[in-house]
C-alpha atoms as a PDB file:
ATOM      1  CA  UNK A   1     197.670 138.472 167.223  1.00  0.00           C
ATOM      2  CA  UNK A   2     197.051 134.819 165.997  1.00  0.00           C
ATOM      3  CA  UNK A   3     198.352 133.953 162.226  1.00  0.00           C
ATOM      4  CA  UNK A   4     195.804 133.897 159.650  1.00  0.00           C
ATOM      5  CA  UNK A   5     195.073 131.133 157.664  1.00  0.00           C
ATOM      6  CA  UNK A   6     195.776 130.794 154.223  1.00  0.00           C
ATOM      7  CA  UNK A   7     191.658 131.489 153.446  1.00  0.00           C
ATOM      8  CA  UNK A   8     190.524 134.692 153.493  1.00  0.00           C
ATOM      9  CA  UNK A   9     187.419 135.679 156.083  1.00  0.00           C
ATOM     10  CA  UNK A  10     185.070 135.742 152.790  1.00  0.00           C
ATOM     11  CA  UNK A  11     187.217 132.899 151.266  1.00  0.00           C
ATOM     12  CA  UNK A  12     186.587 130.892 154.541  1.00  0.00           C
ATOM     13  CA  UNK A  13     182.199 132.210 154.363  1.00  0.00           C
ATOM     14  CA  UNK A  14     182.276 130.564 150.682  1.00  0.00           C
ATOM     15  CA  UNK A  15     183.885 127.377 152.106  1.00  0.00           C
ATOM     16  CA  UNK A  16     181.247 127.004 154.602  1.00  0.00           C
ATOM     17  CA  UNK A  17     178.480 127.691 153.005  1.00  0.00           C
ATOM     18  CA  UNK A  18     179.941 125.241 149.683  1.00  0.00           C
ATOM     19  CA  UNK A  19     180.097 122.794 152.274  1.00  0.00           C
ATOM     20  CA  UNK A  20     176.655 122.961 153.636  1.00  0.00           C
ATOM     21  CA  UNK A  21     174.937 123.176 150.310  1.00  0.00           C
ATOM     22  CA  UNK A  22     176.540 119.953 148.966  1.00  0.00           C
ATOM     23  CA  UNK A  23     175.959 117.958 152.375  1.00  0.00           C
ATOM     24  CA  UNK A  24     172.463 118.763 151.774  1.00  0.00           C
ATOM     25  CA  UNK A  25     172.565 118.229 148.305  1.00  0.00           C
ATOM     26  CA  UNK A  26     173.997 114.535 149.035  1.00  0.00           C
ATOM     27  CA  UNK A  27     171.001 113.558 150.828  1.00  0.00           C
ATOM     28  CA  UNK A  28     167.973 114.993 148.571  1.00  0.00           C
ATOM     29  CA  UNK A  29     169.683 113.772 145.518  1.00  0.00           C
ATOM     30  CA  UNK A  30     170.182 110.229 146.950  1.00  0.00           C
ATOM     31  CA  UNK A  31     166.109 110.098 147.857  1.00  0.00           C
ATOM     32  CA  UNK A  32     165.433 111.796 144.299  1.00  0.00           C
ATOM     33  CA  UNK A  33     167.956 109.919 141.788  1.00  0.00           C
ATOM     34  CA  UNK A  34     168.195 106.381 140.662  1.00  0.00           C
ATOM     35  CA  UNK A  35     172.149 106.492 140.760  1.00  0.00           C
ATOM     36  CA  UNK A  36     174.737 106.989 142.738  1.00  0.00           C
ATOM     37  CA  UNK A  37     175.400 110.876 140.723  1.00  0.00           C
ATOM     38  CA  UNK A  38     175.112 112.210 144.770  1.00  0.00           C
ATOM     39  CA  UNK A  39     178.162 110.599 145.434  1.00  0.00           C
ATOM     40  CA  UNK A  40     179.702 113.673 143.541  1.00  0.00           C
ATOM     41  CA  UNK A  41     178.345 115.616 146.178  1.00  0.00           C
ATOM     42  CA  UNK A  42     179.729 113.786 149.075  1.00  0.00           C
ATOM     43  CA  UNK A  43     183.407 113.678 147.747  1.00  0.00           C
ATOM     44  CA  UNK A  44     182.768 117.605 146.962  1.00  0.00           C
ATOM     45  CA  UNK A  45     181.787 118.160 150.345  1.00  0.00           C
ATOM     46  CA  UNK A  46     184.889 116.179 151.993  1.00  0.00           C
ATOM     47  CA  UNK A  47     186.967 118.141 149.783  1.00  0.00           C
ATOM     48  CA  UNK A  48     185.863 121.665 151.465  1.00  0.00           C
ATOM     49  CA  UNK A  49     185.222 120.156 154.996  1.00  0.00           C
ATOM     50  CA  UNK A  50     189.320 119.509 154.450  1.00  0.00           C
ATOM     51  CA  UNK A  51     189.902 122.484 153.218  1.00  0.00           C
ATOM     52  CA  UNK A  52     188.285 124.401 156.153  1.00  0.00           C
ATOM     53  CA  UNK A  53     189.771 121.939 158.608  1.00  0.00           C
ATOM     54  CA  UNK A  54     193.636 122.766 156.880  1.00  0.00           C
ATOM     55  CA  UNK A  55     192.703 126.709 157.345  1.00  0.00           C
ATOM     56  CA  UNK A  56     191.479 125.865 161.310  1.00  0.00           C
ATOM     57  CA  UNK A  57     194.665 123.974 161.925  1.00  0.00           C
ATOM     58  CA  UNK A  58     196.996 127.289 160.433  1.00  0.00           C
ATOM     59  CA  UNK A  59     195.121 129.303 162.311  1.00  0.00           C
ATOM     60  CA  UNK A  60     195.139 127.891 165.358  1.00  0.00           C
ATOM     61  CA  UNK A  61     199.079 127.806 165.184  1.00  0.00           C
ATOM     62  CA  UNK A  62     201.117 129.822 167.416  1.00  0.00           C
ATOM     63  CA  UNK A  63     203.468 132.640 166.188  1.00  0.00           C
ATOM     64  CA  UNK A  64     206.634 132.224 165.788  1.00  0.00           C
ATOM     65  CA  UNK A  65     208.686 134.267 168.207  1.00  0.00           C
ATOM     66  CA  UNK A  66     211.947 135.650 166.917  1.00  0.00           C
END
């Protein structure tokens, strides 16, 4: 059995789908706003793409044998 990461499987759905709504957020807000407010979105969305990348690399771990 492979070790579970420290998100949960509906923990780790949120993540993804937090990610995907503020990478397209970025984008339309850029075209739509004078500032640069969608930069928000952009560090939001690195934050979670990190997150989901940290909970890949636990999983992906082996076990430890004792």
């Amino acid at each position: 059995m492979r070790s579970a990461g420290f998100l949960s499987e509906r923990q780790r759905l949120f993540a993804w789908v937090g990610f995907l709504l503020a990478a397209v957020q970025a984008p339309v807000a850029a075209k739509v706003i004078d500032d640069a407010s969608w930069l928000f979105a952009v560090a939001v969305a690195l934050c979670v793409a990190t997150v989901i990348l940290a909970d890949d690399a636990q999983r992906r771990r082996p076990e430890p044998i004792e």
